[in-house]
N, C-alpha and C. Protein backbone atom coordinates (compact mmCIF):
# COMPACT_ATOMS: atom_id res chain seq x y z
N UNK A 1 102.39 96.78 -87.55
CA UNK A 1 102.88 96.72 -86.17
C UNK A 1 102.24 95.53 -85.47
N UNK A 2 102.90 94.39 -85.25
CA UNK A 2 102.62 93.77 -84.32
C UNK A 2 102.33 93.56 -82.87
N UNK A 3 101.08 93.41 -82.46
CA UNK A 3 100.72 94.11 -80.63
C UNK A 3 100.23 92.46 -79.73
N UNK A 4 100.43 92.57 -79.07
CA UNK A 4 99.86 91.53 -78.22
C UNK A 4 98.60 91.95 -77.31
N UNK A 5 97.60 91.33 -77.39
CA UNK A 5 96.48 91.49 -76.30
C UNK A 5 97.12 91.25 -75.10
N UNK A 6 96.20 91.93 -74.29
CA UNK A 6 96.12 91.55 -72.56
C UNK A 6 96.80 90.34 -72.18
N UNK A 7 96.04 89.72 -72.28
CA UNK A 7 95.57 88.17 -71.81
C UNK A 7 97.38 87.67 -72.23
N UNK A 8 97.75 88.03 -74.05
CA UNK A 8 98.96 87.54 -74.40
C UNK A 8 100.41 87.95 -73.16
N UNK A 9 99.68 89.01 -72.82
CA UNK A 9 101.04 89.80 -72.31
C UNK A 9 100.83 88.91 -70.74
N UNK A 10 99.44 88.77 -70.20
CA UNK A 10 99.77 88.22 -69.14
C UNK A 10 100.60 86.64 -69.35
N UNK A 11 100.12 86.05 -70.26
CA UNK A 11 100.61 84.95 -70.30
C UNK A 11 101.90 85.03 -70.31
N UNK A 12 102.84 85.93 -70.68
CA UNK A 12 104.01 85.89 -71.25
C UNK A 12 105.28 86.38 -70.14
N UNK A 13 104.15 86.84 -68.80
CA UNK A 13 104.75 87.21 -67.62
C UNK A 13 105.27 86.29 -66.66
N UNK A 14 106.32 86.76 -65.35
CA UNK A 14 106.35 85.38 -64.55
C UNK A 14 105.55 85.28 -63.75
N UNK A 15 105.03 83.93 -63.33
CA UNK A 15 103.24 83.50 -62.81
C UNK A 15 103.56 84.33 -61.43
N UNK A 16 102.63 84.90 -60.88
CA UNK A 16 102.71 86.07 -59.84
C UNK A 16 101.64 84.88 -58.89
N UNK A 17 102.44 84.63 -57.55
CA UNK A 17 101.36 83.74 -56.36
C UNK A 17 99.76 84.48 -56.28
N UNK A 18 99.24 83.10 -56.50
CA UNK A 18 97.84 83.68 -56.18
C UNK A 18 97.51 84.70 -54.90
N UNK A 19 97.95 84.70 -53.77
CA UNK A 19 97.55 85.66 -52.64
C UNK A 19 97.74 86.69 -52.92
N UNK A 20 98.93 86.91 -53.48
CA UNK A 20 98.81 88.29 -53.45
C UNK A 20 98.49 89.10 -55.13
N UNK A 21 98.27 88.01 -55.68
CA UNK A 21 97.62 88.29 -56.90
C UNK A 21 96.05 88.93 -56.67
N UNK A 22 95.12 88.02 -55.49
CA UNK A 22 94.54 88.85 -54.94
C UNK A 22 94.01 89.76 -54.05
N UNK A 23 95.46 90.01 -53.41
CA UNK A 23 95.37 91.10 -53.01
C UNK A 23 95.26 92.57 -54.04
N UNK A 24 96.19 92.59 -55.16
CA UNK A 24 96.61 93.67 -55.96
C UNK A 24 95.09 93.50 -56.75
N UNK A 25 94.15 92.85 -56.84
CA UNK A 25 92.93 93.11 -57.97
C UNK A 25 91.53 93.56 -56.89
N UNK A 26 92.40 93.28 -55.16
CA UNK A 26 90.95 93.96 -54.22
C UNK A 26 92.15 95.02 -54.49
N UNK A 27 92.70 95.41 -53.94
CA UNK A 27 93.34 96.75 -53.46
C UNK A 27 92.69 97.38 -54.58
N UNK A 28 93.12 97.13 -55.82
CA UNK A 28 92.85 98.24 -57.39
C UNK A 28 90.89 98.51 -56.92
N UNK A 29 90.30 97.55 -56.48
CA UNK A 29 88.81 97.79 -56.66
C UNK A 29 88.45 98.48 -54.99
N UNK A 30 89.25 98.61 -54.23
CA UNK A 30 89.02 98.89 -53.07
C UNK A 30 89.44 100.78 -53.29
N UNK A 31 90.56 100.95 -53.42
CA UNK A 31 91.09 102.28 -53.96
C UNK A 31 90.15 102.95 -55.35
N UNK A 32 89.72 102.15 -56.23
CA UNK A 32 89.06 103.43 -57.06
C UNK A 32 87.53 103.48 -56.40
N UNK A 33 87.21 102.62 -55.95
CA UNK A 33 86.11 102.92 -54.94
C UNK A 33 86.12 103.63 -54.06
N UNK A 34 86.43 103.76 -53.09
CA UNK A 34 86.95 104.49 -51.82
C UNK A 34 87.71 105.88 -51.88
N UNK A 35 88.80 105.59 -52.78
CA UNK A 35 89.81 107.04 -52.72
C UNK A 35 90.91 106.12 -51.86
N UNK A 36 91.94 105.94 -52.35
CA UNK A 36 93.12 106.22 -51.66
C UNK A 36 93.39 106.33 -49.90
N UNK A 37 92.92 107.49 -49.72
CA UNK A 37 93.32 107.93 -48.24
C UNK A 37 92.54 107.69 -47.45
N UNK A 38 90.66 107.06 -48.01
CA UNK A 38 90.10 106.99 -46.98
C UNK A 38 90.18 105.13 -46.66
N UNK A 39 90.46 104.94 -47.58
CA UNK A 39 90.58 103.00 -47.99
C UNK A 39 90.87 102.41 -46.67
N UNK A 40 91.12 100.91 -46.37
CA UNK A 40 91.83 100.85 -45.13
C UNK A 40 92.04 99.20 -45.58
N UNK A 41 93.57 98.67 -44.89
CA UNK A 41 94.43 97.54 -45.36
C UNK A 41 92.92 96.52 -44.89
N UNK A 42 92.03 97.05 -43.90
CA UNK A 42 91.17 95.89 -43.41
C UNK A 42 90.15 95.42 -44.80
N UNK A 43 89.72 96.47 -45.35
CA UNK A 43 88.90 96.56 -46.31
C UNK A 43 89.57 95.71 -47.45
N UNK A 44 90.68 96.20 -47.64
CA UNK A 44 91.22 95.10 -48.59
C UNK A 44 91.43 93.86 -48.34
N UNK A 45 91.35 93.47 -47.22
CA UNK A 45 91.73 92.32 -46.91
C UNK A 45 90.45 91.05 -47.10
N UNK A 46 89.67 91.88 -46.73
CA UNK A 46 88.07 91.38 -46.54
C UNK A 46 87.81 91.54 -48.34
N UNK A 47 88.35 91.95 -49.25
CA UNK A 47 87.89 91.83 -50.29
C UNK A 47 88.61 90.90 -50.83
N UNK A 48 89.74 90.50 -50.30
CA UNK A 48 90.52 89.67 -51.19
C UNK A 48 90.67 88.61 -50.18
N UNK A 49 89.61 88.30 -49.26
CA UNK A 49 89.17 86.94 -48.89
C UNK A 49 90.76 86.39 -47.77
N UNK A 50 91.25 87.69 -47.12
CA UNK A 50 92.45 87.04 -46.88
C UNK A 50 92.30 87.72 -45.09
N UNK A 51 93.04 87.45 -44.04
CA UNK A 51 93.38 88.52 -43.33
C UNK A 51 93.80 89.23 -43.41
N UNK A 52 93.97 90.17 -42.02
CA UNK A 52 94.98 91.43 -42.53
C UNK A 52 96.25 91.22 -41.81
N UNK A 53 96.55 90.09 -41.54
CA UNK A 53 97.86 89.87 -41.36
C UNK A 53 98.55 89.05 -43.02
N UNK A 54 97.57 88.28 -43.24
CA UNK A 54 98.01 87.87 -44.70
C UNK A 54 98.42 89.18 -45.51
N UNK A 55 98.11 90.30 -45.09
CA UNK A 55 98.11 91.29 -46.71
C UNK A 55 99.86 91.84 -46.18
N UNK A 56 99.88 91.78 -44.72
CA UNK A 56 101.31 92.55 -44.23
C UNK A 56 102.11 91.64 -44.32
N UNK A 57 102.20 90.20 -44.76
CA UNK A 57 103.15 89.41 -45.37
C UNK A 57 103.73 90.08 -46.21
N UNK A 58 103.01 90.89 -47.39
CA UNK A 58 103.29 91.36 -48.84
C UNK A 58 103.72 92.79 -48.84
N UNK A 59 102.69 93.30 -47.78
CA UNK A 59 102.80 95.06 -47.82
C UNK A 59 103.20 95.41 -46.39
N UNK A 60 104.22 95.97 -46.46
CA UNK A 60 104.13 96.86 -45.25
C UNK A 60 103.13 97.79 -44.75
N UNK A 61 102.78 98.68 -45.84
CA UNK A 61 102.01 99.43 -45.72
C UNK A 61 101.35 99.75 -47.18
N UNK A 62 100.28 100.72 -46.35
CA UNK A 62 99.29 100.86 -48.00
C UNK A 62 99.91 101.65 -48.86
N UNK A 63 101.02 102.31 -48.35
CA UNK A 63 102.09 103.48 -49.66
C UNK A 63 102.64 102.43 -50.14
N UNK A 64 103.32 101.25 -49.67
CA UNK A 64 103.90 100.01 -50.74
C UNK A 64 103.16 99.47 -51.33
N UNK A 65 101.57 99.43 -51.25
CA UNK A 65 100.77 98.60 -52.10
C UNK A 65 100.63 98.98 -53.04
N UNK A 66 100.59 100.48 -52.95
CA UNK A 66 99.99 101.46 -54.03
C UNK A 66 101.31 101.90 -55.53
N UNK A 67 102.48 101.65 -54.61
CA UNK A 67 103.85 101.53 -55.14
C UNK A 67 103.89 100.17 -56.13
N UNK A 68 103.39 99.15 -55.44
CA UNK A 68 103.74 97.92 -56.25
C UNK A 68 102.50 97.90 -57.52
N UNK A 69 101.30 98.58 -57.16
CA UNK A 69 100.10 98.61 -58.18
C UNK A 69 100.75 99.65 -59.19
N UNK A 70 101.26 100.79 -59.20
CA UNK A 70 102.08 101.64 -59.70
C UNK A 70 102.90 101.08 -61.00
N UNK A 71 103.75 99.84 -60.25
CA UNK A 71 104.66 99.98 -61.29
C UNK A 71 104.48 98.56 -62.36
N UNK A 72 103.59 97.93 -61.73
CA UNK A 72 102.57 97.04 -62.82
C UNK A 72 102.14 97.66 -64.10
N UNK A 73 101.59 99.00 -63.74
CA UNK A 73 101.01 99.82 -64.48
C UNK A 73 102.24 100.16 -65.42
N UNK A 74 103.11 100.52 -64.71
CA UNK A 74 104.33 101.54 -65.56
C UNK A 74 105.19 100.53 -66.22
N UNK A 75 104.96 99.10 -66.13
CA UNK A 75 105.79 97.80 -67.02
C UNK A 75 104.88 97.70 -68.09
N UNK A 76 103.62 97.64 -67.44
CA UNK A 76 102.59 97.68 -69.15
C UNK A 76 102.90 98.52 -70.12
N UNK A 77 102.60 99.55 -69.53
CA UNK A 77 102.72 101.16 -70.40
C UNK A 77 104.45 101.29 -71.14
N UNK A 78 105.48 100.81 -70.64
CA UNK A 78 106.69 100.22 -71.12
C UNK A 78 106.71 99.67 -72.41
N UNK A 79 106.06 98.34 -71.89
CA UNK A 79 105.63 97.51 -73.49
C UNK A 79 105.08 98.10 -74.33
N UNK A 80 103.91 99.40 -74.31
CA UNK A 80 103.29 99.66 -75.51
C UNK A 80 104.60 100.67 -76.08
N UNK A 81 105.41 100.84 -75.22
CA UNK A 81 106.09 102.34 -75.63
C UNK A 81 107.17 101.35 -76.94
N UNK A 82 107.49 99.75 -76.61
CA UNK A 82 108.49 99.34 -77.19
C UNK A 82 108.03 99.02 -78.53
N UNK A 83 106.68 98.99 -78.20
CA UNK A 83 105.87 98.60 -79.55
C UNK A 83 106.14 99.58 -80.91
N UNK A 84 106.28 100.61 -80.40
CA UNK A 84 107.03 101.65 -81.26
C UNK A 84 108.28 101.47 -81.89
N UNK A 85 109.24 100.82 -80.79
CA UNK A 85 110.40 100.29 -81.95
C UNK A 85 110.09 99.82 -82.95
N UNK A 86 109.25 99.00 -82.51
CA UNK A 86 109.43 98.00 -83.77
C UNK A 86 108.34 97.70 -84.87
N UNK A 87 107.90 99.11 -84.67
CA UNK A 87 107.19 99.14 -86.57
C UNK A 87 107.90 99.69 -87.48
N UNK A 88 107.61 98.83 -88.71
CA UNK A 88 108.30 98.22 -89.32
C UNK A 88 108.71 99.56 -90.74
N UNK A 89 107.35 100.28 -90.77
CA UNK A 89 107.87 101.52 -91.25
C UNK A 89 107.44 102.79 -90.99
N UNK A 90 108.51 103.83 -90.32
CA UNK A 90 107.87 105.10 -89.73
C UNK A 90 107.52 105.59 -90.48
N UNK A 91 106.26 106.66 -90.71
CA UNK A 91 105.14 106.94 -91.10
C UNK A 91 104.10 107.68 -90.33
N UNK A 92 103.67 108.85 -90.90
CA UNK A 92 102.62 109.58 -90.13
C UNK A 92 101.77 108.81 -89.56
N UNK A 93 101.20 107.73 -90.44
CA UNK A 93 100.58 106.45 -90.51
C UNK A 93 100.55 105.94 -89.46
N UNK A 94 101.95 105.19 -89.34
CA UNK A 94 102.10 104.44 -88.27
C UNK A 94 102.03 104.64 -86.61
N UNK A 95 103.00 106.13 -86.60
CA UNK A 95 102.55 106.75 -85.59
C UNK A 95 100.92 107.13 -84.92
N UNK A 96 100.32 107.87 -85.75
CA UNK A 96 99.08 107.92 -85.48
C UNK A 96 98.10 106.62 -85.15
N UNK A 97 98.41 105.27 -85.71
CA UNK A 97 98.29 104.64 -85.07
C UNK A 97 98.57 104.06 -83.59
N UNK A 98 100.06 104.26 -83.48
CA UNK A 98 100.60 103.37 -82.07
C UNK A 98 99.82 105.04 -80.78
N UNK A 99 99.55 106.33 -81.17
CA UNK A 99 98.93 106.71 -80.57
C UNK A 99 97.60 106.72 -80.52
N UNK A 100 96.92 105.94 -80.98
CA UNK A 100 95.28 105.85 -80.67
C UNK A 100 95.50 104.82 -80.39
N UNK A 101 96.27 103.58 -80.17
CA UNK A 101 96.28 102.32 -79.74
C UNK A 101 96.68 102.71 -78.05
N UNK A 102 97.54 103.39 -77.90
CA UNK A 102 98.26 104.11 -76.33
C UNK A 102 96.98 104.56 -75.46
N UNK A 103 96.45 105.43 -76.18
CA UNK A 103 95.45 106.03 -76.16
C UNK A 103 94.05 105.39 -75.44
N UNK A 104 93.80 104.31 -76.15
CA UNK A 104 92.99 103.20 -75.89
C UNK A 104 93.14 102.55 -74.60
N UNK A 105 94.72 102.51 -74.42
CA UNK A 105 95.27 101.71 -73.15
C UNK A 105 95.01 102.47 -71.98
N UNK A 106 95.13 104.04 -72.19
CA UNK A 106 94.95 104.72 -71.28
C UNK A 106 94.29 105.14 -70.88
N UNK A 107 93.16 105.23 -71.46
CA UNK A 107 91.26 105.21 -71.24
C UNK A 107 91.42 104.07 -69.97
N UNK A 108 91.95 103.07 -70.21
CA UNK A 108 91.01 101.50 -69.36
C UNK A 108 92.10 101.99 -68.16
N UNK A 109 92.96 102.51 -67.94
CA UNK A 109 94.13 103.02 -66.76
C UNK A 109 93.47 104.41 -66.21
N UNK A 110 92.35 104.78 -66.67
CA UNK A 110 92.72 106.85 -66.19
C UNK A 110 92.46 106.34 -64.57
N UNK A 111 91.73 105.56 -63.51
CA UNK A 111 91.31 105.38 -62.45
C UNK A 111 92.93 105.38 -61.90
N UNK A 112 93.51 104.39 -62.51
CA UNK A 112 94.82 104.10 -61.94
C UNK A 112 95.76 105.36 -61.85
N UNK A 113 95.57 105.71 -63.52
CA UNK A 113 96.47 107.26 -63.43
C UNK A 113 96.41 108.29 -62.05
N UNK A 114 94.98 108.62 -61.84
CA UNK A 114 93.85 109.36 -61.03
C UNK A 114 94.86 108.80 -59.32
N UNK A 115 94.59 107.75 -59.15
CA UNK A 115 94.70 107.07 -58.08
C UNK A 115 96.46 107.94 -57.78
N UNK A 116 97.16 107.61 -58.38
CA UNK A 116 98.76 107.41 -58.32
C UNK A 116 99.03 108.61 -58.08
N UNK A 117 98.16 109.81 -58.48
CA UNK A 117 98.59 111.49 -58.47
C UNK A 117 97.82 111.76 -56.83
N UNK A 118 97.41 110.76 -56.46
CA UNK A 118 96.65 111.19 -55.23
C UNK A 118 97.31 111.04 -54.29
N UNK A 119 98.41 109.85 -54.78
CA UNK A 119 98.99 109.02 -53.90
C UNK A 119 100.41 110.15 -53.69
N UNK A 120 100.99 110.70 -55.10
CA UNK A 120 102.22 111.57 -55.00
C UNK A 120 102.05 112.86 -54.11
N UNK A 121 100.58 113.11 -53.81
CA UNK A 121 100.77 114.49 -52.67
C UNK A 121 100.45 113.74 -50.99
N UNK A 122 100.96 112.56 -51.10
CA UNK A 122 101.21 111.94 -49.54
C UNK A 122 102.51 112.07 -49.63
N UNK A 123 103.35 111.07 -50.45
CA UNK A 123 104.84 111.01 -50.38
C UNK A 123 105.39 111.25 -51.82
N UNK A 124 106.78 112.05 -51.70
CA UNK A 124 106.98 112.17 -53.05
C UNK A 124 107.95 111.55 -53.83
N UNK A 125 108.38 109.98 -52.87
CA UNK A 125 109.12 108.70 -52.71
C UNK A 125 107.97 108.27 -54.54
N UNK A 126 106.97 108.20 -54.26
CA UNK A 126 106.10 107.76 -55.14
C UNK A 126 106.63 108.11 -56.82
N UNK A 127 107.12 109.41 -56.57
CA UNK A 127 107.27 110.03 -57.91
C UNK A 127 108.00 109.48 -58.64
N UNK A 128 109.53 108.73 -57.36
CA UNK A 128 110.76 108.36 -58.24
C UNK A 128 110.44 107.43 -59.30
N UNK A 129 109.44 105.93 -59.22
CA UNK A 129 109.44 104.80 -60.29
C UNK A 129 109.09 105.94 -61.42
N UNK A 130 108.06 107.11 -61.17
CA UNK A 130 107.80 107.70 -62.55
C UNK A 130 108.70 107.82 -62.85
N UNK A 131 110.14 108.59 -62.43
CA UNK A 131 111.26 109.53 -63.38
C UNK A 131 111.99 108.13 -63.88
N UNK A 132 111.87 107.13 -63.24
CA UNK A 132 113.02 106.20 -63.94
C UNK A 132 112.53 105.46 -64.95
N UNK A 133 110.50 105.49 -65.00
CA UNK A 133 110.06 105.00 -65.72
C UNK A 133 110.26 105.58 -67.17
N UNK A 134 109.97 107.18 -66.99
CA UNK A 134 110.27 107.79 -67.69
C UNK A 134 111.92 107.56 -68.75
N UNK A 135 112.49 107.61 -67.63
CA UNK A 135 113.98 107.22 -68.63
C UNK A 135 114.25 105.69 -69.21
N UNK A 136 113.20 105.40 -68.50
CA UNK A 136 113.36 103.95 -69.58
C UNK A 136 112.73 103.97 -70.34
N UNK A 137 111.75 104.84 -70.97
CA UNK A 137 111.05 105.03 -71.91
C UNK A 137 112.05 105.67 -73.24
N UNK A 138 112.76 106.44 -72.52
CA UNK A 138 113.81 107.13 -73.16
C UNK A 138 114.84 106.22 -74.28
N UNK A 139 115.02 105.57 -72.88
CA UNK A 139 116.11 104.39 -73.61
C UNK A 139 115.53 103.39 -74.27
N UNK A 140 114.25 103.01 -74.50
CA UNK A 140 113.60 101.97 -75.50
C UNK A 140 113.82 102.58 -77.10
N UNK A 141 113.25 103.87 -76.66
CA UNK A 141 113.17 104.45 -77.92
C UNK A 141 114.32 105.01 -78.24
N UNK A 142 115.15 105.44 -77.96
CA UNK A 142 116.72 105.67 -78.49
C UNK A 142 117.37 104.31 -78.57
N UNK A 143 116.89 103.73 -78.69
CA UNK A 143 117.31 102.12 -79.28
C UNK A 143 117.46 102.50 -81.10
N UNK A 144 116.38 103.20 -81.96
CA UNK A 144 116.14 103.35 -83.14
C UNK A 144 115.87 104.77 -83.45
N UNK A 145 115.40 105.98 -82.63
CA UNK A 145 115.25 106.86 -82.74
C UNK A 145 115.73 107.96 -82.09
N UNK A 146 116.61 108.85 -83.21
CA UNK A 146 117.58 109.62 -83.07
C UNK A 146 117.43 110.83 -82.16
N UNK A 147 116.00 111.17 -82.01
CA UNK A 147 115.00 112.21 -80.93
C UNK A 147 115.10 111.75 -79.33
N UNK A 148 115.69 110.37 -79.57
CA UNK A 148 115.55 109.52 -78.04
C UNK A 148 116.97 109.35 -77.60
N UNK A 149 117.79 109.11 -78.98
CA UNK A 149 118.93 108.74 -78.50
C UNK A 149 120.40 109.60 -77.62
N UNK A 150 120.08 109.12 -76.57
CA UNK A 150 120.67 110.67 -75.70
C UNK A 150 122.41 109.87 -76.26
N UNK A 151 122.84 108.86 -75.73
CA UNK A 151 124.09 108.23 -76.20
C UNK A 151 124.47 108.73 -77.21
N UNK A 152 123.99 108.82 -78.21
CA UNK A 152 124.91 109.01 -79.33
C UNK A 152 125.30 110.89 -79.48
N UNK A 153 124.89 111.73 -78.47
CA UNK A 153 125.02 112.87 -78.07
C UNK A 153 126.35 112.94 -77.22
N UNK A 154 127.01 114.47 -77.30
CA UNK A 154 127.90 114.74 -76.05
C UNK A 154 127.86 114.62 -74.89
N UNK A 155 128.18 114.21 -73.88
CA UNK A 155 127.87 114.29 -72.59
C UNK A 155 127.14 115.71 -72.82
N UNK A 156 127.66 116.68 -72.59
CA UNK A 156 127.38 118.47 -72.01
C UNK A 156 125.63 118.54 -73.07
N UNK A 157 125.29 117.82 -74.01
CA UNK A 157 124.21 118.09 -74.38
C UNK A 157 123.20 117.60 -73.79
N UNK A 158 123.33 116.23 -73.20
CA UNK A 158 122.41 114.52 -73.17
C UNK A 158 121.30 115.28 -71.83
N UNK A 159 121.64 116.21 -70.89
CA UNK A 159 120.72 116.58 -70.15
C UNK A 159 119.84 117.54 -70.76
N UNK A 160 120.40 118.25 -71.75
CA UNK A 160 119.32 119.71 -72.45
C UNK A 160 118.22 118.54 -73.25
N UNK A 161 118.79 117.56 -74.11
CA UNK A 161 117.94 117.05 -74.50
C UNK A 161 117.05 115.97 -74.14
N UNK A 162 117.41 115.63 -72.90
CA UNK A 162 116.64 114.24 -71.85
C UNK A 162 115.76 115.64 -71.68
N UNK A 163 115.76 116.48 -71.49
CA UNK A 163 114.70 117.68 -71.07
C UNK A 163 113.45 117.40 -72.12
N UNK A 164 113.73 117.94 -73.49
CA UNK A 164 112.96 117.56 -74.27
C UNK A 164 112.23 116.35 -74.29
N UNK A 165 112.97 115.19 -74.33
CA UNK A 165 112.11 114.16 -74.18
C UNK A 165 111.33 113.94 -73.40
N UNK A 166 111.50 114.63 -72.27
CA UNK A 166 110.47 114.49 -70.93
C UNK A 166 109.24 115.34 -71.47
N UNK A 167 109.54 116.43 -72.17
CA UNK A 167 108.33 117.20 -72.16
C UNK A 167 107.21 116.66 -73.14
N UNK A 168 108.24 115.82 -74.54
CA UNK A 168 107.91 115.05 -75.62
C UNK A 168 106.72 114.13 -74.88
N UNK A 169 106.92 112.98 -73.84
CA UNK A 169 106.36 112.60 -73.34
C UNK A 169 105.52 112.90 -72.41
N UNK A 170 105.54 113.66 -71.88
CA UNK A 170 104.45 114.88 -70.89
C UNK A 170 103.34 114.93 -72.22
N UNK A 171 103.82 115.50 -73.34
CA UNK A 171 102.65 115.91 -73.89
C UNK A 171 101.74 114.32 -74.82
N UNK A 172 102.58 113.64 -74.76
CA UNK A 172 101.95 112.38 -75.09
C UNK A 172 100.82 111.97 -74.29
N UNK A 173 101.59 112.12 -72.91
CA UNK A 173 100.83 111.52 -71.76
C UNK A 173 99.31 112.61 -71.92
N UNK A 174 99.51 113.51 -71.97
CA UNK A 174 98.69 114.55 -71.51
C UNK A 174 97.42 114.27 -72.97
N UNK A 175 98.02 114.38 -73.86
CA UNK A 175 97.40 114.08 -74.95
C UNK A 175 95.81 112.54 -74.85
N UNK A 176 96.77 111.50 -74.66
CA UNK A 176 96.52 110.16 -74.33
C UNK A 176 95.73 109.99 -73.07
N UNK A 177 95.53 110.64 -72.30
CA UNK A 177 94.91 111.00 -70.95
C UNK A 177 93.87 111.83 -70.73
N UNK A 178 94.40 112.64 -70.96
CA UNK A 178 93.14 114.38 -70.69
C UNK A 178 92.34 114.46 -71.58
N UNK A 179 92.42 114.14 -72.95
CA UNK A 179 91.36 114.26 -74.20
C UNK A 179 90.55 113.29 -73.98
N UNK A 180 89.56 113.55 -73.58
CA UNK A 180 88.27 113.00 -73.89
C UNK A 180 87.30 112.95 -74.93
N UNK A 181 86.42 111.77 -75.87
CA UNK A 181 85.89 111.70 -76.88
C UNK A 181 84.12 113.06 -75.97
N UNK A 182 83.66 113.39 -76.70
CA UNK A 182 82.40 114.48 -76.45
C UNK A 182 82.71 115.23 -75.24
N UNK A 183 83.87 115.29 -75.07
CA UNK A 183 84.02 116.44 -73.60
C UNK A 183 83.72 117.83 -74.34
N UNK A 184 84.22 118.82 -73.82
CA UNK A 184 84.35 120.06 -73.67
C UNK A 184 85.44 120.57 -74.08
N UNK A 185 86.61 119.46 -74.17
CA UNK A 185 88.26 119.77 -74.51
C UNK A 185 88.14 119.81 -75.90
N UNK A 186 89.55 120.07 -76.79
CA UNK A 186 89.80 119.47 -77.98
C UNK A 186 89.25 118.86 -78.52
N UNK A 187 88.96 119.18 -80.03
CA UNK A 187 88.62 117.74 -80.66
C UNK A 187 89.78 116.54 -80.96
N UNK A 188 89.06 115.65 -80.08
CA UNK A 188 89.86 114.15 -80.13
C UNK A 188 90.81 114.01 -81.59
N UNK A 189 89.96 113.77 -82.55
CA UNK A 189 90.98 113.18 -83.92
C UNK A 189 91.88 114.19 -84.44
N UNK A 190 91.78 115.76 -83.82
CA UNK A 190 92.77 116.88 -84.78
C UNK A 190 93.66 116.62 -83.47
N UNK A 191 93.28 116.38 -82.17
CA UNK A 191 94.72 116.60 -81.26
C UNK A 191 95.67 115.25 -81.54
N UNK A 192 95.44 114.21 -81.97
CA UNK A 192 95.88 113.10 -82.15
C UNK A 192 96.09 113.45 -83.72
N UNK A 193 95.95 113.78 -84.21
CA UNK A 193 96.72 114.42 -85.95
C UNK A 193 97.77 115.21 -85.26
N UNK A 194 97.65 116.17 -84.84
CA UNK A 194 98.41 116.83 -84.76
C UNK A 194 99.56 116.34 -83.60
N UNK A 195 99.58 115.73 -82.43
CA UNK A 195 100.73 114.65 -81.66
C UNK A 195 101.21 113.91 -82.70
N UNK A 196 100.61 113.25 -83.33
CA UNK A 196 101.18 112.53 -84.41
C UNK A 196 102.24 113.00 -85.44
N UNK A 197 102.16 114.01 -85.82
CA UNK A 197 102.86 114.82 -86.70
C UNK A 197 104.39 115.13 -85.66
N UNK A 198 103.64 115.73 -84.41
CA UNK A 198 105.07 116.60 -83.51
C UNK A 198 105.64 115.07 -83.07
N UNK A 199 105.12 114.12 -82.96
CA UNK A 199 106.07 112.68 -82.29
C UNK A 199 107.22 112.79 -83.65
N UNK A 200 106.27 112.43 -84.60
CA UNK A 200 107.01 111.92 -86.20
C UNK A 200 108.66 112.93 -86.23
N UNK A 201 107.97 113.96 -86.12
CA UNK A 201 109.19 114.77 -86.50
C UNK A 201 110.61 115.13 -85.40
N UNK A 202 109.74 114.73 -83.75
CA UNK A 202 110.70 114.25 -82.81
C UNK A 202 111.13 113.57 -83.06
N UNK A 203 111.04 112.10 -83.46
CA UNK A 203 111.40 111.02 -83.33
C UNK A 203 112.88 110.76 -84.27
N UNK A 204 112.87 111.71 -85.70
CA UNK A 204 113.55 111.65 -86.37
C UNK A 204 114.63 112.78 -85.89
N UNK A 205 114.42 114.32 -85.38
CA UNK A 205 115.07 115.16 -85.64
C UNK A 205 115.33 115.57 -84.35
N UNK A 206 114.92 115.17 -82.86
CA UNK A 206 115.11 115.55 -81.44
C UNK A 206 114.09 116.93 -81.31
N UNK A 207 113.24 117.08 -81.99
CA UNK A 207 112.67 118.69 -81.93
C UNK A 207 111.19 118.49 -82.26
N UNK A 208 110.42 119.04 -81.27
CA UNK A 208 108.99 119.08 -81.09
C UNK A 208 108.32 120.09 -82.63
N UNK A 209 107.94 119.51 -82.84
CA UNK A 209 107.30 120.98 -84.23
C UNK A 209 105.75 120.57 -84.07
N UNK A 210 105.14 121.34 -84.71
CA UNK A 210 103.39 120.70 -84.83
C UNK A 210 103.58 120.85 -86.68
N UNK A 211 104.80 121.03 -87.33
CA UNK A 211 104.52 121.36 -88.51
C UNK A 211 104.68 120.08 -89.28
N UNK A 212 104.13 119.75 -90.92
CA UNK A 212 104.11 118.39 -91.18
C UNK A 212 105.66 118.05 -91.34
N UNK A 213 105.99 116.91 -91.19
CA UNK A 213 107.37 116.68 -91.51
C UNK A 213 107.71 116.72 -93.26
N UNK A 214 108.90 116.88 -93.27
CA UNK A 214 109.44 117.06 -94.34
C UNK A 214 109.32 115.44 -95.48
């Protein structure tokens, strides 16, 4: 499987203006510091060396800042999902890889994750980029995999099984997120054996199992 570092992926983006480039890297350090609700546009402003009329050029308000930091996040997390197309052979193997690689990504995000669920019990405007993010996740992977591919289904089915996939991914997320290495939870390498196995056998057959694939 071929992956691109950070740095590759930034390069490969369109160049984002410096101002408000730093605005979005005080805001991110102003919000996991602070919390969300107690933060204030002044604080950010003073961190990112700007006024606070400079920051309301960009943001209306701090629910759009937090919106636009949001879906930065949810274009990254996109790319790793496409990364999945395109290995080259499915495999318990492979899978279990592209999830400890996800995994990895989502360790260096949990602040952001943290942040965004704080942000959805202000407004629940917030939630929508998730659901569409979500279905574009859908549609990357029903590009090649038959568990994803709602199209090639009946109309009267494509919602029972967009269901599944949501939950498919709920438990990814949850997996990739909530497990912590020496916590108190799960052990790390059997819950990631075992996602690995229930992706594999989604991916091919539309159906969650924890059993090994055939």
């Amino acid at each position: 499987m071929t992956t691109k570092t950070q740095s590759q992926r930034k390069a490969s983006r369109p160049k984002v203006k410096p101002t408000i480039a730093r605005i979005r890297v005080a805001a991110r350090k102003v919000f996991y510091t602070k919390g969300f609700f107690p933060a204030s546009v002044e604080e950010i402003a003073e961190k990112a060396g700007v006024s606070r009329a400079t920051v309301y050029l960009y943001y209306r308000s701090k629910d759009e800042m937090l919106l636009d930091l949001m879906r930065q996040d949810l274009e990254y997390q996109l790319e790793i999902y496409a990364e999945l197309v395109t290995v080259k052979r499915l495999s318990l193997s492979s899978v279990r890889k592209w999830i400890v690689r996800l995994r990895g990504e989502q360790e260096e995000r949990r602040n952001s994750l943290n942040l965004f669920w704080a942000g959805a019990n202000l407004q629940t405007d917030i939630l929508d980029p998730v659901y569409r993010h979500h279905d574009n996740i859908i549609a990357t992977l029903g590009r090649r995999f038959a568990g994803f591919d709602l199209d090639a289904l009946p109309r009267d089915e494509r919602e029972a099984q967009r269901i599944k996939c949501y939950m498919m991914l709920f438990m990814i997320e949850g997996t990739t997120v909530q497990i912590t290495e020496g916590g108190p939870g799960p052990n790390v390498k059997m819950a990631i054996d075992q996602l690995a196995r229930t992706l594999l056998h989604f991916l091919q057959h539309g159906e969650a199992t924890t059993s090994p694939p055939d």
